[in-house]
PDB file of N, CA and C in Angstrom:
ATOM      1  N   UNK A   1       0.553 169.818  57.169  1.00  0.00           N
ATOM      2  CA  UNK A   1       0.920 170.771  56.142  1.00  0.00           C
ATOM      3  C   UNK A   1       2.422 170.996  56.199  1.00  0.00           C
ATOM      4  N   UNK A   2       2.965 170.547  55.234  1.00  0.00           N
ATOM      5  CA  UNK A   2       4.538 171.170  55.079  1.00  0.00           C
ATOM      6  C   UNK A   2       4.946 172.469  54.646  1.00  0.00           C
ATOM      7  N   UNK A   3       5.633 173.198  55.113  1.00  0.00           N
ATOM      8  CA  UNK A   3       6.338 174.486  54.335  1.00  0.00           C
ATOM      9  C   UNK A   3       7.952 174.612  53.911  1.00  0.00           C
ATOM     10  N   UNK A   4       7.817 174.642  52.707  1.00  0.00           N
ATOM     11  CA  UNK A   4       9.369 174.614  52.518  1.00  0.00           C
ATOM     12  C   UNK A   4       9.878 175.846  53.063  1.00  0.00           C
ATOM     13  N   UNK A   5      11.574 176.278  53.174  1.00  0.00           N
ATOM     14  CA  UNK A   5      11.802 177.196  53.499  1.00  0.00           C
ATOM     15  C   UNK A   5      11.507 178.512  52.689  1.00  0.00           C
ATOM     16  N   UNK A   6      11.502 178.384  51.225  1.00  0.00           N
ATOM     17  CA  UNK A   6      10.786 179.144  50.442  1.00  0.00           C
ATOM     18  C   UNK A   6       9.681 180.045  50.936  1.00  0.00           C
ATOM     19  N   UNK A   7       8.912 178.712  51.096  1.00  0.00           N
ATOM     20  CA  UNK A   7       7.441 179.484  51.504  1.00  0.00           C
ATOM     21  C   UNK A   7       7.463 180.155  52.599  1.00  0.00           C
ATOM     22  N   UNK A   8       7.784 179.853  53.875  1.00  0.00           N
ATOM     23  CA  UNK A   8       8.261 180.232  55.221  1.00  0.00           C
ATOM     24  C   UNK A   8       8.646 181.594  55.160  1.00  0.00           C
ATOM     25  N   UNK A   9       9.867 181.560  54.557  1.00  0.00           N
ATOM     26  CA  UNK A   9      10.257 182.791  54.406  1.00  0.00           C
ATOM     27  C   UNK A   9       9.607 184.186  53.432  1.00  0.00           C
ATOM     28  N   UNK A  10       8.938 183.687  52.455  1.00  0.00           N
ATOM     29  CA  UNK A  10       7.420 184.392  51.731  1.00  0.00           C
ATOM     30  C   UNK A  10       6.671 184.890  52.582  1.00  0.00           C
ATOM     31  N   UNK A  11       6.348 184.179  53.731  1.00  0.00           N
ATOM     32  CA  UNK A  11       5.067 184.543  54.824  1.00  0.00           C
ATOM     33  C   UNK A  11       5.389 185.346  55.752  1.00  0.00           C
ATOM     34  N   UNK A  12       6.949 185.366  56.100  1.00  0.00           N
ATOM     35  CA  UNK A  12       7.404 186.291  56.562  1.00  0.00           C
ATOM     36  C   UNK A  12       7.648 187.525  55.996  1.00  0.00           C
ATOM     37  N   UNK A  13       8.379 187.352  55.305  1.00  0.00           N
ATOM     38  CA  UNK A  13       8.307 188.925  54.560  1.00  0.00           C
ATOM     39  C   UNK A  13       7.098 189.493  53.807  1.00  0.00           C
ATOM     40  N   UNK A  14       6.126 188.852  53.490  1.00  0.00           N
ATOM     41  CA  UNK A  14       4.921 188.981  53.295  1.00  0.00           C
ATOM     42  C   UNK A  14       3.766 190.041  53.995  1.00  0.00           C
ATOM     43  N   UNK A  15       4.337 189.360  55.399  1.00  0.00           N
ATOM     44  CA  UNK A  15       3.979 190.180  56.787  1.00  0.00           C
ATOM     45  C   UNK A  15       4.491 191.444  57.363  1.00  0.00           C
ATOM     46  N   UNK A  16       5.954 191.032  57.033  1.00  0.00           N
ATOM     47  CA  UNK A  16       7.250 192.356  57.242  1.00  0.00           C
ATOM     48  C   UNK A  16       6.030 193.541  56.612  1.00  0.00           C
ATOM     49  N   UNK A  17       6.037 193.326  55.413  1.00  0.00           N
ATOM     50  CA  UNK A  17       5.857 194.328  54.403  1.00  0.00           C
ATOM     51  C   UNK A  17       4.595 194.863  54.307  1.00  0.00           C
ATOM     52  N   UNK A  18       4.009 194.243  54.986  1.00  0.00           N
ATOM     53  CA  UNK A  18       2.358 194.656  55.225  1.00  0.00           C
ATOM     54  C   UNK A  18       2.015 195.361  56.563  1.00  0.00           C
ATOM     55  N   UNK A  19       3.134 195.203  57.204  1.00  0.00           N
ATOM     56  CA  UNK A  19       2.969 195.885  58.212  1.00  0.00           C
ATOM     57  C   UNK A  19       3.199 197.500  58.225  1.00  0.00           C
ATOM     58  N   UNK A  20       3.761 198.031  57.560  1.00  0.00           N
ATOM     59  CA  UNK A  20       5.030 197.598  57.175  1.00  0.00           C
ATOM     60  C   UNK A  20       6.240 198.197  57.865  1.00  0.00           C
ATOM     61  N   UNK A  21       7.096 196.967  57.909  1.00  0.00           N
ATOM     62  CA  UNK A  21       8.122 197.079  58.962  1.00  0.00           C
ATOM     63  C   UNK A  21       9.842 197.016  57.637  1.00  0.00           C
ATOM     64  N   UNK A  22      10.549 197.396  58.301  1.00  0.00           N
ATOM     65  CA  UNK A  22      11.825 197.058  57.781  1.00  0.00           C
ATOM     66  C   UNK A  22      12.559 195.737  58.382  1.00  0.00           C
ATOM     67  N   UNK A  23      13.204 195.147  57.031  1.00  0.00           N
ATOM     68  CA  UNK A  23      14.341 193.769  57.567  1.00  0.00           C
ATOM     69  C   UNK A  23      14.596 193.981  59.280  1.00  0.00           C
ATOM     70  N   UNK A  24      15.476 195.551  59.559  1.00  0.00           N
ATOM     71  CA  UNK A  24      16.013 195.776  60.631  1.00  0.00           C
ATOM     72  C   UNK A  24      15.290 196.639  61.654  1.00  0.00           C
ATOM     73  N   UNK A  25      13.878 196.546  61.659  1.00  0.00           N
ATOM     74  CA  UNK A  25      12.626 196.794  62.591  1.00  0.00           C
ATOM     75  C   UNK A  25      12.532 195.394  63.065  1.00  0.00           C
ATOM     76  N   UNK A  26      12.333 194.417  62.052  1.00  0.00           N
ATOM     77  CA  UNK A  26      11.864 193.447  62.840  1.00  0.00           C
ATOM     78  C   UNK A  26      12.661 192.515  63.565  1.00  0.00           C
ATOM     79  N   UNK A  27      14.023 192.887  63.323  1.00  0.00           N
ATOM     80  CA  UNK A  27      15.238 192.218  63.906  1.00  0.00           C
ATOM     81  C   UNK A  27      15.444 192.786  65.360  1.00  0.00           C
ATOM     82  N   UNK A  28      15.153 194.012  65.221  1.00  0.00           N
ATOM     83  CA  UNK A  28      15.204 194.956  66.255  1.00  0.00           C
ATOM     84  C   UNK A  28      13.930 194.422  67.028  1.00  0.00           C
ATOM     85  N   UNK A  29      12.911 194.075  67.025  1.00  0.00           N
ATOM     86  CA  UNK A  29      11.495 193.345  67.880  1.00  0.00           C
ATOM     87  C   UNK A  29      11.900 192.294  68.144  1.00  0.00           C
ATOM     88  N   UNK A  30      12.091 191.328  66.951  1.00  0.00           N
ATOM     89  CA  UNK A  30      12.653 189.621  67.408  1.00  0.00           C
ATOM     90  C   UNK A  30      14.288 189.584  68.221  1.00  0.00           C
ATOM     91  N   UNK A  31      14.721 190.058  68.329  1.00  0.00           N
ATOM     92  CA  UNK A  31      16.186 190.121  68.882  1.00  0.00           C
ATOM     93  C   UNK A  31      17.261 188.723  67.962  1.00  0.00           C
ATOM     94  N   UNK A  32      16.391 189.674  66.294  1.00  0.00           N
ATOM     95  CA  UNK A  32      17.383 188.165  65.572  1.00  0.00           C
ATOM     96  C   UNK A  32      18.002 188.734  64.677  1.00  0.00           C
ATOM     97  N   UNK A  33      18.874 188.555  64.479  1.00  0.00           N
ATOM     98  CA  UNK A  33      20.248 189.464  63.499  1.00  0.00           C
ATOM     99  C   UNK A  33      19.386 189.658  61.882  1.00  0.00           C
ATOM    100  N   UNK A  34      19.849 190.636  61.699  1.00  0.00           N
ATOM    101  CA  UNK A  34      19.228 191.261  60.311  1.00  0.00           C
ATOM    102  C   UNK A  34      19.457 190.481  58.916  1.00  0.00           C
ATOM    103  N   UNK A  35      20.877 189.805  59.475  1.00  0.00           N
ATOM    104  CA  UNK A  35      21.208 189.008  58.278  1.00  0.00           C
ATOM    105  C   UNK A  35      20.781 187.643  58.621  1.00  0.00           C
ATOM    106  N   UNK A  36      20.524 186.879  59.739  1.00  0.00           N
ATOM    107  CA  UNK A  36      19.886 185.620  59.642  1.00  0.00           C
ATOM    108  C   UNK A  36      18.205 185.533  59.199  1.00  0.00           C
ATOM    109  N   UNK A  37      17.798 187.061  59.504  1.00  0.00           N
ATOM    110  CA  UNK A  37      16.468 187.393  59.118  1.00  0.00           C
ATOM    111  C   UNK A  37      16.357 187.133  57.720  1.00  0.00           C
ATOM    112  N   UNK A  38      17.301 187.610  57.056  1.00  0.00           N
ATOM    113  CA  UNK A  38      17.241 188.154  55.238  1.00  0.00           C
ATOM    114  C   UNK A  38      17.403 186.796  54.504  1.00  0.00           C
ATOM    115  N   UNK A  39      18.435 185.874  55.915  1.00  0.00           N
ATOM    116  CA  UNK A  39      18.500 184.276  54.874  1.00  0.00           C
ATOM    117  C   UNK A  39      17.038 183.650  55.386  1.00  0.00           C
ATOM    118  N   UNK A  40      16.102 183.683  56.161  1.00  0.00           N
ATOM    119  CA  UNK A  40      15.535 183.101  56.782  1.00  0.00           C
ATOM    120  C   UNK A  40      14.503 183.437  55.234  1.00  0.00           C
ATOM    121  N   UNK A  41      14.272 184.802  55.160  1.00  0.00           N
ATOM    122  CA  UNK A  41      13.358 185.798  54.368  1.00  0.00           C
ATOM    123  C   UNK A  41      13.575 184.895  52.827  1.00  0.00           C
ATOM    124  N   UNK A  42      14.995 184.622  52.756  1.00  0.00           N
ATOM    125  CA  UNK A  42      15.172 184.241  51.198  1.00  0.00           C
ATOM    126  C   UNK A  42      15.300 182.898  51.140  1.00  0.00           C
ATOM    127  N   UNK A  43      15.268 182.168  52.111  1.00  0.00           N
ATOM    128  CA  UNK A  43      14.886 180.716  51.934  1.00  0.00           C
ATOM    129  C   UNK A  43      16.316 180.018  52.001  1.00  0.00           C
ATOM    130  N   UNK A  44      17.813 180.381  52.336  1.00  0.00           N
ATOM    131  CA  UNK A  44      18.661 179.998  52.416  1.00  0.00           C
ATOM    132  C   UNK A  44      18.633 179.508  54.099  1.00  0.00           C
ATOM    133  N   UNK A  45      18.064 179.996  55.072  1.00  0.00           N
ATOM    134  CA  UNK A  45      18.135 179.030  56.168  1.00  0.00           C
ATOM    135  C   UNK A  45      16.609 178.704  56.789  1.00  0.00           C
ATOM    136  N   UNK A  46      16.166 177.794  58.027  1.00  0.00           N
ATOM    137  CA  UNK A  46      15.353 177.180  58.202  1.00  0.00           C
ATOM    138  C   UNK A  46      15.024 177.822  59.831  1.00  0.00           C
ATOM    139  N   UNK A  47      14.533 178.389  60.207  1.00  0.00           N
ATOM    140  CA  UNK A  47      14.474 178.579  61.753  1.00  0.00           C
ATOM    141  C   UNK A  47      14.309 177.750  62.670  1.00  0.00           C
ATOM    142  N   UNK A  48      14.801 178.046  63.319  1.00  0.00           N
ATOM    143  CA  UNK A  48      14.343 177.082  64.668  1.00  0.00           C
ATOM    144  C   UNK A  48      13.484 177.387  65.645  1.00  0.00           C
ATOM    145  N   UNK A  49      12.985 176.578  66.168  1.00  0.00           N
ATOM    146  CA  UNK A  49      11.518 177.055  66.952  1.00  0.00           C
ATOM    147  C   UNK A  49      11.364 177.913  67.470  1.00  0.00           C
ATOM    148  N   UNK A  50      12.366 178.184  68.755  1.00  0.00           N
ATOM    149  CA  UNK A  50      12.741 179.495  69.467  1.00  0.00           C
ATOM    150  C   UNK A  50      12.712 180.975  68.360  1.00  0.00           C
ATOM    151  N   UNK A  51      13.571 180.754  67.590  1.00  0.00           N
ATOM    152  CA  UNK A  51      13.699 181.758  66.443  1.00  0.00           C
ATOM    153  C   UNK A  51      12.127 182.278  66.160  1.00  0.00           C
ATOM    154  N   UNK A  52      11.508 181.439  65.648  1.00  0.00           N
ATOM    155  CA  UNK A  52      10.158 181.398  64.819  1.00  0.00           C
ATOM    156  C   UNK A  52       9.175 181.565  65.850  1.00  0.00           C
ATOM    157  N   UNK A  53       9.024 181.632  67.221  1.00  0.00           N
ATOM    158  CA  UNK A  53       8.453 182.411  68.437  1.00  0.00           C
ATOM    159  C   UNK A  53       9.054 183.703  68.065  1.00  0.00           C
ATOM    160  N   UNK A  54       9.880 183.990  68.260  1.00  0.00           N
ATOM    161  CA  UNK A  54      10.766 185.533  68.567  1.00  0.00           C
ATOM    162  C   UNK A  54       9.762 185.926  67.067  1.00  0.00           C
ATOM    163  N   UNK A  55       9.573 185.631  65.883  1.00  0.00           N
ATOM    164  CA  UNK A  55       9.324 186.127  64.900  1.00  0.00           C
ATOM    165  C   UNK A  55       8.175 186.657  64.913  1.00  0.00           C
ATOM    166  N   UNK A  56       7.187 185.322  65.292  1.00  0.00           N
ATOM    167  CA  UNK A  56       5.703 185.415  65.366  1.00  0.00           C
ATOM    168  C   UNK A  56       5.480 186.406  66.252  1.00  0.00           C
ATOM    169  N   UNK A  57       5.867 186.753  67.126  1.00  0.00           N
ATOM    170  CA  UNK A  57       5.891 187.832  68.280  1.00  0.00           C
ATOM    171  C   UNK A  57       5.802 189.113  67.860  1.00  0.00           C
ATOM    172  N   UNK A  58       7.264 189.510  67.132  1.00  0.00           N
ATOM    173  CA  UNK A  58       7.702 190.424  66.314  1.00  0.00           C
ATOM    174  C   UNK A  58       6.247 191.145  65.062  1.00  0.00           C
ATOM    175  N   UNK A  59       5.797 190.122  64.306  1.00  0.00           N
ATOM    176  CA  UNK A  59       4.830 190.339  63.109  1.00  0.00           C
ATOM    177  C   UNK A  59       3.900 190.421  63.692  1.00  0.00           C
ATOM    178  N   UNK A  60       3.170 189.975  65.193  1.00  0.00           N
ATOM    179  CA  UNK A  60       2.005 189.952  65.266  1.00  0.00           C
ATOM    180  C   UNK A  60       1.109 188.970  64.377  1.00  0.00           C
ATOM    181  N   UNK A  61       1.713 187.999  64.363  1.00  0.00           N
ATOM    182  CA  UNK A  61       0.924 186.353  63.997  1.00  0.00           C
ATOM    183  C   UNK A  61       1.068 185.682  65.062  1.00  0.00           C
ATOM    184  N   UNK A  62      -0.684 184.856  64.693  1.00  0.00           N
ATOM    185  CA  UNK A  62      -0.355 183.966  65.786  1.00  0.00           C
ATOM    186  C   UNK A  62       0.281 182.981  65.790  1.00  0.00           C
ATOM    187  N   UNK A  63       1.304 182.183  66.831  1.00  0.00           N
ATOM    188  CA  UNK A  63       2.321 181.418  66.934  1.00  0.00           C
ATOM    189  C   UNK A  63       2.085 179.908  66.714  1.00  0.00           C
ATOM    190  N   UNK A  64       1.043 179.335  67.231  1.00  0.00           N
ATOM    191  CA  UNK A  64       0.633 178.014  66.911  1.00  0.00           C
ATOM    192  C   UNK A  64       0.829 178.034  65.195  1.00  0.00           C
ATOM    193  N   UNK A  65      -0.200 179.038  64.760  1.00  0.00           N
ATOM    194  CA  UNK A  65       0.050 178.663  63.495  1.00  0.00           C
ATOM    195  C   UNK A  65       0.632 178.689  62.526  1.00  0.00           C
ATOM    196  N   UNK A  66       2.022 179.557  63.068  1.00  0.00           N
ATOM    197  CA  UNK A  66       3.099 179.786  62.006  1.00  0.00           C
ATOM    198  C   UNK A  66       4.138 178.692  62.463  1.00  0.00           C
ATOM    199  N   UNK A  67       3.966 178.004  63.459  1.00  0.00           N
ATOM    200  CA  UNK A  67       4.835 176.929  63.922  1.00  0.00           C
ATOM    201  C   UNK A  67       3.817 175.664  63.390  1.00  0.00           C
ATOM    202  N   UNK A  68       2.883 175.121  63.232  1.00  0.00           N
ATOM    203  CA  UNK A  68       2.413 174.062  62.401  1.00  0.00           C
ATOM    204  C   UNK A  68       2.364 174.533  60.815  1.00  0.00           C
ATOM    205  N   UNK A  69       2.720 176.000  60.387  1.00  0.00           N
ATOM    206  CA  UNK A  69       2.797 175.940  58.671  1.00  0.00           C
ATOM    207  C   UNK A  69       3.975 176.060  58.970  1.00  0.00           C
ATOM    208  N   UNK A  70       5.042 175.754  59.274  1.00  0.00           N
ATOM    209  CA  UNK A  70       6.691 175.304  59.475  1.00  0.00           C
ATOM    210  C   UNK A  70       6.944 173.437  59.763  1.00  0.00           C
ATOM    211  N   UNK A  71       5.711 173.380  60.731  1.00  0.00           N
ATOM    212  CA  UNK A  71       5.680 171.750  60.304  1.00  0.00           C
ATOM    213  C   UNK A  71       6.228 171.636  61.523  1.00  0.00           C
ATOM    214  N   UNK A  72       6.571 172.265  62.941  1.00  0.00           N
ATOM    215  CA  UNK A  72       7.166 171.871  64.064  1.00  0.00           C
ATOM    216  C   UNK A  72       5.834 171.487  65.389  1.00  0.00           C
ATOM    217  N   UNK A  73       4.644 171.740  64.457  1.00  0.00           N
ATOM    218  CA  UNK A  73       3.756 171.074  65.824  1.00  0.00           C
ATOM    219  C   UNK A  73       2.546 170.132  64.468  1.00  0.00           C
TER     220      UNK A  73
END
């Protein structure tokens, strides 16, 4: 399954918001800057694995599977 960054970042804030958490709640859990969050969120950047652990952590998803709908396992 591929995910563009689009989508990626949909599923994240998807989650943010259902939780519901703020941009800078969950930056504050993941220890990932508010603004790499917001490009991550809007599809202007791509995470990297490490990143996308810290995230899954953060939202309370599980990690296998937000790292194979990213396409890294």
């Amino acid at each position: 399954m591929t995910t563009d960054r689009n989508d990626l970042g949909e599923i994240l804030k998807q989650r943010r918001r259902t939780m519901p958490l703020t941009l800078k709640e969950v930056a504050a859990r993941s220890g990932v800057s508010p603004s790499h969050l917001g490009r991550i969120e809007r599809g202007e950047r791509f995470p990297s694995a490490p990143v996308l652990r810290k995230l899954a952590k953060a939202l309370e998803l599980n990690e296998s599977e937000l790292l194979v709908s990213a396409d890294y396992l």
